[in-house]
PDB file of N, CA and C in Angstrom:
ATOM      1  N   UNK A   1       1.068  -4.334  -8.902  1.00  0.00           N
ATOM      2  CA  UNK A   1       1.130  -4.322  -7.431  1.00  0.00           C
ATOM      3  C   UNK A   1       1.912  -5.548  -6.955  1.00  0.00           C
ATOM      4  N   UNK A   2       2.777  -4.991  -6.321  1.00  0.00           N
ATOM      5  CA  UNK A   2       3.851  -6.425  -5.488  1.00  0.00           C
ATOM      6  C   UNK A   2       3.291  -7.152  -5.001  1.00  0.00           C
ATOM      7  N   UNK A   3       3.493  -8.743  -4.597  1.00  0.00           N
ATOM      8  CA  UNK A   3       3.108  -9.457  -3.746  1.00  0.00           C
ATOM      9  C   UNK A   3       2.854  -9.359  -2.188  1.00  0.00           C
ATOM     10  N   UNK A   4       2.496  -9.009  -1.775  1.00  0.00           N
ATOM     11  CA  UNK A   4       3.367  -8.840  -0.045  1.00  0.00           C
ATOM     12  C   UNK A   4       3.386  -9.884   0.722  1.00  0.00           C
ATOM     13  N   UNK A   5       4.577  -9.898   1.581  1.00  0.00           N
ATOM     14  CA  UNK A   5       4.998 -11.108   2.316  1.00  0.00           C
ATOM     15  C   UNK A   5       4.912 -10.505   3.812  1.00  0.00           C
ATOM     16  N   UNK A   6       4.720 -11.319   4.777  1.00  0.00           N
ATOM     17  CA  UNK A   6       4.806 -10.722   6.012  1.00  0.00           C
ATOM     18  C   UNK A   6       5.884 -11.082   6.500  1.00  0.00           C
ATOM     19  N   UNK A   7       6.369 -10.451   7.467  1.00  0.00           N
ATOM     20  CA  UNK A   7       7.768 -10.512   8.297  1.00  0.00           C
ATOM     21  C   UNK A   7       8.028 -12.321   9.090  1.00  0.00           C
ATOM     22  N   UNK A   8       7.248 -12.681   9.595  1.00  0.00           N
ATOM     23  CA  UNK A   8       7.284 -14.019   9.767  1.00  0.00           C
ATOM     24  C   UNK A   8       7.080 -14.639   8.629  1.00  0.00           C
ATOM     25  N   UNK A   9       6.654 -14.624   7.518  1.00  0.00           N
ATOM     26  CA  UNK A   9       6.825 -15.311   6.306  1.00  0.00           C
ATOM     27  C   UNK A   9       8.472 -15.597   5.792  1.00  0.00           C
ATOM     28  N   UNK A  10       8.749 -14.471   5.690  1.00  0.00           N
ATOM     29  CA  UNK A  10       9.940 -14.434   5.721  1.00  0.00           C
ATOM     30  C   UNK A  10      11.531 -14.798   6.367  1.00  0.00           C
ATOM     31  N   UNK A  11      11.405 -14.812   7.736  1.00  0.00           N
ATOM     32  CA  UNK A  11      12.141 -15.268   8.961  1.00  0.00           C
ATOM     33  C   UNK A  11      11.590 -17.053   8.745  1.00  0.00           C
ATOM     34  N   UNK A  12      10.401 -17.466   8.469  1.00  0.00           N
ATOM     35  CA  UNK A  12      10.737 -18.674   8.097  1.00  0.00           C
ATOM     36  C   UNK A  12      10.883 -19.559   7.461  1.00  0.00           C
ATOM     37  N   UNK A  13      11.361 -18.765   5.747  1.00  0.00           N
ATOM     38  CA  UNK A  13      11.777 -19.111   4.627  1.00  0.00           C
ATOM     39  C   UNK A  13      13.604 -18.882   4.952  1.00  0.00           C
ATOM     40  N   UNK A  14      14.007 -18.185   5.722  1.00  0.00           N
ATOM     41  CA  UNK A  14      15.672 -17.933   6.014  1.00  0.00           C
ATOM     42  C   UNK A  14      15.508 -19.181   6.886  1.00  0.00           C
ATOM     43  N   UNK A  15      14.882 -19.401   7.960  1.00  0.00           N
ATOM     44  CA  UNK A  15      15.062 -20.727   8.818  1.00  0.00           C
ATOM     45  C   UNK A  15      15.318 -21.989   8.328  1.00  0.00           C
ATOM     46  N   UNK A  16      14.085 -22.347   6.995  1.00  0.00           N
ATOM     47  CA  UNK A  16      14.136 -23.055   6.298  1.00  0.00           C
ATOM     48  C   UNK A  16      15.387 -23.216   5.484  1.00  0.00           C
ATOM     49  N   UNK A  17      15.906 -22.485   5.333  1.00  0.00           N
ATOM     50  CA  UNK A  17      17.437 -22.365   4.209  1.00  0.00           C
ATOM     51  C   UNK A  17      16.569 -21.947   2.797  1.00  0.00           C
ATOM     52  N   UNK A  18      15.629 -21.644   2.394  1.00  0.00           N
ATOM     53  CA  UNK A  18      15.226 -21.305   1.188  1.00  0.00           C
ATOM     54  C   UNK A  18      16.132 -20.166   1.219  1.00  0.00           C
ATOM     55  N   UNK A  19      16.177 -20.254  -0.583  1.00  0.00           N
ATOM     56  CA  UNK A  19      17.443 -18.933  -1.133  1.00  0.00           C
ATOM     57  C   UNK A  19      16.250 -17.676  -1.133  1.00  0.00           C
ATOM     58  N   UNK A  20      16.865 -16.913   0.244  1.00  0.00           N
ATOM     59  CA  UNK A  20      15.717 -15.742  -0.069  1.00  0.00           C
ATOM     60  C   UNK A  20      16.867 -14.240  -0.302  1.00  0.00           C
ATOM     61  N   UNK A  21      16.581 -13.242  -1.064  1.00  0.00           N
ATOM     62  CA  UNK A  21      17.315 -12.621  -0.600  1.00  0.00           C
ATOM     63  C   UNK A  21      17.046 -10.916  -0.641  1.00  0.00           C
ATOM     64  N   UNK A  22      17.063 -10.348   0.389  1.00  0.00           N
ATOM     65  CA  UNK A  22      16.277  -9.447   1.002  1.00  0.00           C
ATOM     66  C   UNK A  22      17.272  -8.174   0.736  1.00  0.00           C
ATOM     67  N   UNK A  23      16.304  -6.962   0.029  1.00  0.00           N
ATOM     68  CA  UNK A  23      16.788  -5.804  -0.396  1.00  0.00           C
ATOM     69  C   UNK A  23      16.899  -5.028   0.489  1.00  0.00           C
ATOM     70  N   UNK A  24      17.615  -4.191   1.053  1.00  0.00           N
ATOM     71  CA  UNK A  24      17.062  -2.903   2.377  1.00  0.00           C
ATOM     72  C   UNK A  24      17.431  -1.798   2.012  1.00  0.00           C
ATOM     73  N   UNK A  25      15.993  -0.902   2.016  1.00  0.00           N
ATOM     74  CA  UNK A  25      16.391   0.435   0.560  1.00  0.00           C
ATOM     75  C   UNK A  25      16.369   1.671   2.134  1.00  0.00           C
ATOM     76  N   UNK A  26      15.981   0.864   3.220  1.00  0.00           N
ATOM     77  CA  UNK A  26      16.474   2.501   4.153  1.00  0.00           C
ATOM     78  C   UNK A  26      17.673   2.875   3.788  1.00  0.00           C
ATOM     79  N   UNK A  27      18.351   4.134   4.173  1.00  0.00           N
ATOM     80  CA  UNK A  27      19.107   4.909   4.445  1.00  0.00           C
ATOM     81  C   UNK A  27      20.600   4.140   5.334  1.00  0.00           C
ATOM     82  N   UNK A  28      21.284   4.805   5.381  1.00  0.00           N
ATOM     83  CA  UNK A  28      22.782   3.980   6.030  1.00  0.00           C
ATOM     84  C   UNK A  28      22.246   4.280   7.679  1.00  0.00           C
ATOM     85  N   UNK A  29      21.862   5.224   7.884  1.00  0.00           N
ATOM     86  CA  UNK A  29      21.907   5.156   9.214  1.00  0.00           C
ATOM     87  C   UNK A  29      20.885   4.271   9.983  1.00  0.00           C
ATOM     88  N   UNK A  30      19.768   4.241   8.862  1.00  0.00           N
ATOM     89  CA  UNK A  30      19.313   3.482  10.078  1.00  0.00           C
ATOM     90  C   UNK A  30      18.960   1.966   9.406  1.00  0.00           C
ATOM     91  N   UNK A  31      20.187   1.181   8.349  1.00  0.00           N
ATOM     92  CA  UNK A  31      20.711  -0.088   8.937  1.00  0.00           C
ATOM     93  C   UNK A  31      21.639  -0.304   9.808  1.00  0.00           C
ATOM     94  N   UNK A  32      22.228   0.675  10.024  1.00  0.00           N
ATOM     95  CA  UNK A  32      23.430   0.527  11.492  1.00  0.00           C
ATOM     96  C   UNK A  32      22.662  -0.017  12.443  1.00  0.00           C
ATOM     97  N   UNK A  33      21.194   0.422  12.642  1.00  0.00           N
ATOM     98  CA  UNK A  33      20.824  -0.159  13.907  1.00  0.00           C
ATOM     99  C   UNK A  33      19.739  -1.471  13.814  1.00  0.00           C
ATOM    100  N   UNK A  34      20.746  -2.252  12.595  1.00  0.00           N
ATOM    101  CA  UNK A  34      20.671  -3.584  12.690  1.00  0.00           C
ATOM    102  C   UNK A  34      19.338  -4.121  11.253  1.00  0.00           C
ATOM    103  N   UNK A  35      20.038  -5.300  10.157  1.00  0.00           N
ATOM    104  CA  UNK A  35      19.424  -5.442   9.065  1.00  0.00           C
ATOM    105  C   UNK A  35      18.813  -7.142   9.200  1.00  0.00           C
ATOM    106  N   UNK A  36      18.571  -7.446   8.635  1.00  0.00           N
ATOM    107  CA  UNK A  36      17.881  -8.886   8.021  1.00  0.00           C
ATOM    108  C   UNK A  36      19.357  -9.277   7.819  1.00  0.00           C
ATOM    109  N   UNK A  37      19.633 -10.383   8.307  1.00  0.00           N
ATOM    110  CA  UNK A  37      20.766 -11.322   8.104  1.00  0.00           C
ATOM    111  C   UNK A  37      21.063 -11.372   6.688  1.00  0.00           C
ATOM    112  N   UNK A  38      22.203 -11.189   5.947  1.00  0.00           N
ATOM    113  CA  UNK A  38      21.902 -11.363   4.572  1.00  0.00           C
ATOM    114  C   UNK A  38      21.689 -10.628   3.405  1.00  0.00           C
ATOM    115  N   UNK A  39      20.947  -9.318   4.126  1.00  0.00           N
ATOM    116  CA  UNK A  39      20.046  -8.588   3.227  1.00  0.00           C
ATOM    117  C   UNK A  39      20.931  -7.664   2.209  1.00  0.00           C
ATOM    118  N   UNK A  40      21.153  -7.094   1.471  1.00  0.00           N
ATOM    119  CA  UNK A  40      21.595  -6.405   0.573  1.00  0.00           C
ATOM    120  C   UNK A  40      21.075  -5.131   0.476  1.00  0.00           C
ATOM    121  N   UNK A  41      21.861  -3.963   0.766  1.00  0.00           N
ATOM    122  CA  UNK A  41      21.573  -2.900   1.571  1.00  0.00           C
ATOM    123  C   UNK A  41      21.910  -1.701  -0.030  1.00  0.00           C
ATOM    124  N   UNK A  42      20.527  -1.159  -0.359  1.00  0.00           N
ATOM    125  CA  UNK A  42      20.628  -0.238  -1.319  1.00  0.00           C
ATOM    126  C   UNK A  42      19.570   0.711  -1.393  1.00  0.00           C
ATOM    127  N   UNK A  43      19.956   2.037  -0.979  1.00  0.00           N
ATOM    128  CA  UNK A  43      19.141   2.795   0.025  1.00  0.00           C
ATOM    129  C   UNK A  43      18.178   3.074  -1.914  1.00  0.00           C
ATOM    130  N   UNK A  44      16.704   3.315  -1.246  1.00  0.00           N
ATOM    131  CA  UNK A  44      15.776   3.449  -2.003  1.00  0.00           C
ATOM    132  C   UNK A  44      16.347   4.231  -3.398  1.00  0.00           C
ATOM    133  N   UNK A  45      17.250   5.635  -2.918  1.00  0.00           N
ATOM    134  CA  UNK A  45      17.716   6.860  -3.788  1.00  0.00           C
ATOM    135  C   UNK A  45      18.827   6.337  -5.190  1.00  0.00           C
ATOM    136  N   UNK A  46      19.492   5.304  -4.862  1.00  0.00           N
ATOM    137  CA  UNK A  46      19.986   4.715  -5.370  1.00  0.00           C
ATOM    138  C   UNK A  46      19.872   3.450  -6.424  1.00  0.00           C
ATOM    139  N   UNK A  47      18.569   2.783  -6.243  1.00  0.00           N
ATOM    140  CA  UNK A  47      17.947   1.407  -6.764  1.00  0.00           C
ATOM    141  C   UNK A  47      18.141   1.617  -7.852  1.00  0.00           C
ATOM    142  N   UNK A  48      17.392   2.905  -8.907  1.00  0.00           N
ATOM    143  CA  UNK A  48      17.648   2.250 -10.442  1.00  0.00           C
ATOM    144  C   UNK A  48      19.184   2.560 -11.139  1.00  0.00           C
ATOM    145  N   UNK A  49      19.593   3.135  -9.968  1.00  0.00           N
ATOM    146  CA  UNK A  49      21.219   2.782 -10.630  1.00  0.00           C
ATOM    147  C   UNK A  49      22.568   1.699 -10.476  1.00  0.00           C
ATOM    148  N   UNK A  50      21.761   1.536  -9.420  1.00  0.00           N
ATOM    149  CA  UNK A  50      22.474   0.164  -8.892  1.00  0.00           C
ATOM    150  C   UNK A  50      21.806  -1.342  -9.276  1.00  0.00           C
ATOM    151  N   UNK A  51      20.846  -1.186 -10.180  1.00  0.00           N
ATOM    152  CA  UNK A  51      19.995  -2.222 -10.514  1.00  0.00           C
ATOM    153  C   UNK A  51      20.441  -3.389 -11.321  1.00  0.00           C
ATOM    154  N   UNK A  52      22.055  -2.913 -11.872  1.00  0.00           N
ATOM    155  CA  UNK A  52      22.818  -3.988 -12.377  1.00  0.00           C
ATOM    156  C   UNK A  52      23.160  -4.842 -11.197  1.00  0.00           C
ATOM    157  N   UNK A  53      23.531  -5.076  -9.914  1.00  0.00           N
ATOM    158  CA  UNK A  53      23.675  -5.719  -8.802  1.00  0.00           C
ATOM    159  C   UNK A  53      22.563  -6.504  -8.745  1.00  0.00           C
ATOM    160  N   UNK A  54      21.393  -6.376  -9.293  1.00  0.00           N
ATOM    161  CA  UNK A  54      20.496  -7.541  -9.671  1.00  0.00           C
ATOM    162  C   UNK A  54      20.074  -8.415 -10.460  1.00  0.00           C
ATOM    163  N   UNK A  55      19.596  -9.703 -10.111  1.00  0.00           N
ATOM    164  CA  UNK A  55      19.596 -10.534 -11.209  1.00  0.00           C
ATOM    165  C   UNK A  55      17.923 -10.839 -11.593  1.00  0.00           C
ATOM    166  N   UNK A  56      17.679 -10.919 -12.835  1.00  0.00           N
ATOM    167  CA  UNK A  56      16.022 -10.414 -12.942  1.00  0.00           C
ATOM    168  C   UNK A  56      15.498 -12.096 -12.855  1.00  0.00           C
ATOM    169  N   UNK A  57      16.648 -13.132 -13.325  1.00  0.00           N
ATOM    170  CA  UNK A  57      15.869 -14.290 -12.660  1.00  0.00           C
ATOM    171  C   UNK A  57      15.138 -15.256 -11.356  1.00  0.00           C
ATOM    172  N   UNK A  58      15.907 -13.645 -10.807  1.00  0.00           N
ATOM    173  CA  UNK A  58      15.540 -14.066  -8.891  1.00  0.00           C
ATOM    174  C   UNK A  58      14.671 -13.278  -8.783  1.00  0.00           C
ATOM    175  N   UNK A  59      14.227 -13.539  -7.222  1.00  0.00           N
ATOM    176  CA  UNK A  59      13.235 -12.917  -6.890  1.00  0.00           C
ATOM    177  C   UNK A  59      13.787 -11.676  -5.375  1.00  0.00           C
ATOM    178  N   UNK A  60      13.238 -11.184  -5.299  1.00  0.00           N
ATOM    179  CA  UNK A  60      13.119 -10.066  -4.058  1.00  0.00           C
ATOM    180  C   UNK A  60      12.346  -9.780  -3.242  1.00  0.00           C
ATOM    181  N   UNK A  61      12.725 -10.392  -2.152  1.00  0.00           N
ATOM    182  CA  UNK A  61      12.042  -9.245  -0.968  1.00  0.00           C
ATOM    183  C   UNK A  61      12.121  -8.176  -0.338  1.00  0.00           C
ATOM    184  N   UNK A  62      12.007  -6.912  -0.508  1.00  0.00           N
ATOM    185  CA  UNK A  62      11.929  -5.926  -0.086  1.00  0.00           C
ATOM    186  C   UNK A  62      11.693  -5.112   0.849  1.00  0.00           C
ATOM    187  N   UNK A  63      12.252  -4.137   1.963  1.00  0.00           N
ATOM    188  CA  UNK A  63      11.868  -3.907   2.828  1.00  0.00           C
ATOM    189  C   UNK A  63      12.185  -2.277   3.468  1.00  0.00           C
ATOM    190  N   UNK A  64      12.069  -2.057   4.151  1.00  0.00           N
ATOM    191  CA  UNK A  64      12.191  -0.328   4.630  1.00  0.00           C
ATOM    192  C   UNK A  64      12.252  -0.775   6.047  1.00  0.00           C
ATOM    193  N   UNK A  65      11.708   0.669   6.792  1.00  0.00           N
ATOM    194  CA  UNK A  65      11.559   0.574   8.089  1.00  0.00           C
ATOM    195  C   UNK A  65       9.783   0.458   8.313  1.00  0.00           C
ATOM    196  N   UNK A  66       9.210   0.926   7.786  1.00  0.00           N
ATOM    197  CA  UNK A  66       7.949   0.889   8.168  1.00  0.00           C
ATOM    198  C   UNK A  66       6.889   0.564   6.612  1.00  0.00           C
ATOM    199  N   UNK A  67       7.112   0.338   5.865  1.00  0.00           N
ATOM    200  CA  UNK A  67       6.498  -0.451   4.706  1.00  0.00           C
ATOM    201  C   UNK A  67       6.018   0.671   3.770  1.00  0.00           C
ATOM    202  N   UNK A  68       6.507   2.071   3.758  1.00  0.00           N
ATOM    203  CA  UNK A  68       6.258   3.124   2.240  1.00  0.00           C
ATOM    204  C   UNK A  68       7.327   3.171   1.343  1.00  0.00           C
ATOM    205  N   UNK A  69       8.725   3.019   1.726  1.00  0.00           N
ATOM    206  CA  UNK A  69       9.598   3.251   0.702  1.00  0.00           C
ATOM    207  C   UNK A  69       9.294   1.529  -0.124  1.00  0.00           C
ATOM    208  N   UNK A  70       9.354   0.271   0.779  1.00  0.00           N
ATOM    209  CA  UNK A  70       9.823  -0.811   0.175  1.00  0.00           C
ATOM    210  C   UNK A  70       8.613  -1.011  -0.845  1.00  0.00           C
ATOM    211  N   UNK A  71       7.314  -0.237  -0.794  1.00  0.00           N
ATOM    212  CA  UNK A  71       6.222  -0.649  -1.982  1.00  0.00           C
ATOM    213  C   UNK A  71       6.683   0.525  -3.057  1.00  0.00           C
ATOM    214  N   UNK A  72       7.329   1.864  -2.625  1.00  0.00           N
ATOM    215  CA  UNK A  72       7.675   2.452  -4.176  1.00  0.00           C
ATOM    216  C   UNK A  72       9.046   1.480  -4.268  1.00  0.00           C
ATOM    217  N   UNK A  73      10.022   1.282  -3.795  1.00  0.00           N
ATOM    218  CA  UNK A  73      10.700   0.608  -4.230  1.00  0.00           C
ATOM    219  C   UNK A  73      10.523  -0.890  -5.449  1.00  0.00           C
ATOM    220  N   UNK A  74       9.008  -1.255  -4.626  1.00  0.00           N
ATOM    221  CA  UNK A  74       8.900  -2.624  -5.645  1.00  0.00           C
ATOM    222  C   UNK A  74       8.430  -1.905  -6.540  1.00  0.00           C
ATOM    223  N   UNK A  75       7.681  -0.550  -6.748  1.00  0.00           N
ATOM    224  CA  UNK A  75       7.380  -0.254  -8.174  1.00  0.00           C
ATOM    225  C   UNK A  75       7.799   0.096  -9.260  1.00  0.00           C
ATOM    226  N   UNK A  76       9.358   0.447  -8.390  1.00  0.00           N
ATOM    227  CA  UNK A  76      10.663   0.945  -9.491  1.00  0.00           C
ATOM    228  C   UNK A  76      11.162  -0.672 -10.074  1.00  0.00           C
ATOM    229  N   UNK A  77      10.988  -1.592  -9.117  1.00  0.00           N
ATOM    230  CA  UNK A  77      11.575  -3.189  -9.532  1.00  0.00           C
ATOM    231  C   UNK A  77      10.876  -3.310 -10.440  1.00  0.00           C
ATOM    232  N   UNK A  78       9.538  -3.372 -10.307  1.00  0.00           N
ATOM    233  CA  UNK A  78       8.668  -4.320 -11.169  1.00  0.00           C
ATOM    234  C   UNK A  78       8.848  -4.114 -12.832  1.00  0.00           C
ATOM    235  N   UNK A  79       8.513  -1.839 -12.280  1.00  0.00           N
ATOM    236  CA  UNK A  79       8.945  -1.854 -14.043  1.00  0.00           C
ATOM    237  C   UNK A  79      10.054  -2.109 -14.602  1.00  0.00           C
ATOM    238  N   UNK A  80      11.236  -2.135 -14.053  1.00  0.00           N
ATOM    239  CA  UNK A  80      12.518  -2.352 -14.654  1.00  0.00           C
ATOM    240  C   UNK A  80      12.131  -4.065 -15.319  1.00  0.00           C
ATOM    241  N   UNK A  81      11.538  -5.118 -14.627  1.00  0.00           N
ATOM    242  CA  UNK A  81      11.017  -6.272 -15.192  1.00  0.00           C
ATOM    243  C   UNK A  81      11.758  -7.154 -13.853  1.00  0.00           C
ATOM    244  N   UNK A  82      12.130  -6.893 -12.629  1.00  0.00           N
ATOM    245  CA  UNK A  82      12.091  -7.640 -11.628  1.00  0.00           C
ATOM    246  C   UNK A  82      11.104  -8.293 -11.174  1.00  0.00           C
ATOM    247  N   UNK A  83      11.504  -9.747 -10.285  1.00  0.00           N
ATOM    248  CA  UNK A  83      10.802 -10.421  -9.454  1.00  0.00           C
ATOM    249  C   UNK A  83      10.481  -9.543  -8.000  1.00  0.00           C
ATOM    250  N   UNK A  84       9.350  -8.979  -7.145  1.00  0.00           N
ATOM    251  CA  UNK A  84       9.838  -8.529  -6.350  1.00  0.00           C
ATOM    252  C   UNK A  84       8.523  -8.971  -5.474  1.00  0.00           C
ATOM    253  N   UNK A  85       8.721  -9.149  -3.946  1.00  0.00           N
ATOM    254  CA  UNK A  85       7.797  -9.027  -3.030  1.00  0.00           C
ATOM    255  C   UNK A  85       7.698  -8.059  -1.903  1.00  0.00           C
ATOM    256  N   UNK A  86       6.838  -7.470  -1.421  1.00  0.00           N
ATOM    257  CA  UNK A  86       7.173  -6.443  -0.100  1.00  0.00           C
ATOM    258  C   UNK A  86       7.311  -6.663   1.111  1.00  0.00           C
ATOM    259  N   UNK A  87       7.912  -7.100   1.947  1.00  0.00           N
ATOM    260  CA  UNK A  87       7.856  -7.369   3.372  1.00  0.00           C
ATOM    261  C   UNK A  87       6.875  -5.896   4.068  1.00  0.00           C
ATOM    262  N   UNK A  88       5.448  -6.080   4.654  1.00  0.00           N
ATOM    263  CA  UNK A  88       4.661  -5.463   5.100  1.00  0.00           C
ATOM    264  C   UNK A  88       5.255  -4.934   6.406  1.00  0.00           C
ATOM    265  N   UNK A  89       5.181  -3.483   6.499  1.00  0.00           N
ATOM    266  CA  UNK A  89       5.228  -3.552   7.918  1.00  0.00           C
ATOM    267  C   UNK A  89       6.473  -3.264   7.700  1.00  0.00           C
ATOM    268  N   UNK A  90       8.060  -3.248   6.938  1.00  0.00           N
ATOM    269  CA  UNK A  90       8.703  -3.402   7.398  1.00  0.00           C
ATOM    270  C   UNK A  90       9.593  -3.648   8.518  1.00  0.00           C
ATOM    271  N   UNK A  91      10.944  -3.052   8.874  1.00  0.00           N
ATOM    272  CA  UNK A  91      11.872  -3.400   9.617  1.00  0.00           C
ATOM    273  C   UNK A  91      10.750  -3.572  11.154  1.00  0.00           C
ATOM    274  N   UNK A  92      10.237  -2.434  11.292  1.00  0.00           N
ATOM    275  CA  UNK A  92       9.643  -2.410  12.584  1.00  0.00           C
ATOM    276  C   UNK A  92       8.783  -3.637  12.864  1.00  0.00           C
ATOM    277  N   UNK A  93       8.276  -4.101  11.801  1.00  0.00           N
ATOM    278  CA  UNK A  93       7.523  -5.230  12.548  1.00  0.00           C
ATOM    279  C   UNK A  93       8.385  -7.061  12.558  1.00  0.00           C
ATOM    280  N   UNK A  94       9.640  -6.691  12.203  1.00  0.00           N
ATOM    281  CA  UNK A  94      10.529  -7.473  12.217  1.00  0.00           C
ATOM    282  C   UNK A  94      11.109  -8.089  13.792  1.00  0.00           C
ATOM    283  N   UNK A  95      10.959  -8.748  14.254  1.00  0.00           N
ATOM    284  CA  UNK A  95      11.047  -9.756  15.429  1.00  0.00           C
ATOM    285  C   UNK A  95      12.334 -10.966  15.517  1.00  0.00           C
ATOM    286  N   UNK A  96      12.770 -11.125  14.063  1.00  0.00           N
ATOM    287  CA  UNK A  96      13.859 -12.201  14.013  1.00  0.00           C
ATOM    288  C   UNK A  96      14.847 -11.393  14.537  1.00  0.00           C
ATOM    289  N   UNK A  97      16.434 -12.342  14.738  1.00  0.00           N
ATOM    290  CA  UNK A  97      17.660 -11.561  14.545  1.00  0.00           C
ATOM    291  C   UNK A  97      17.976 -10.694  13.470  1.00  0.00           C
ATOM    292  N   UNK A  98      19.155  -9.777  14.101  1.00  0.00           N
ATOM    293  CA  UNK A  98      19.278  -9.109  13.128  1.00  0.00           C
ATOM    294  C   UNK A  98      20.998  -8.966  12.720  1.00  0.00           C
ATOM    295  N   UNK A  99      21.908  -8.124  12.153  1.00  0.00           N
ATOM    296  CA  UNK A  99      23.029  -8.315  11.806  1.00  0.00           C
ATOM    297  C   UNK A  99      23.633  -6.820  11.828  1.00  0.00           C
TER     298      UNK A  99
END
């Protein structure tokens, strides 16, 4: 089971400048309407093939729009042998800027 991080946990680890760096496994359309500064955009359907784009000595935060894809998502991370955490709640309960 992933760690979970909450959405202000997060917004103030980016404030801080900590190296965070945030997965976003929604769909294309709806990061158009705006992502986590930063975030690295790889819609859920796609993760274990695109999983070379990751590095297993880092860590991940993870996220969706509403917090079901980004916990199967961390469960596809974890077993591959990723670092991963869940941003709860996802996008929707997200309050920082966005990009």
């Amino acid at each position: 089971m992933a760690k979970q991080v909450t959405p202000e946990e997060v917004s103030k680890r980016l404030q801080n400048g900590e190296e965070v760096t945030v997965i976003d496994v929604r769909e294309s359309s709806e990061v158009a309407t705006g992502k986590i500064p930063g975030a690295k955009h790889i819609p859920l359907g796609q993760l274990a093939l695109r999983k070379g784009e990751l590095d297993k000595s880092k860590s991940y935060i993870i996220t969706c729009q509403s917090g079901n894809r980004s916990k199967a998502a961390c469960g596809i991370l974890e077993a591959l042998g990723y670092k991963v955490e869940d941003m709860i709640g996802g996008m929707n309960n997200w309050s920082d800027k966005t990009e």
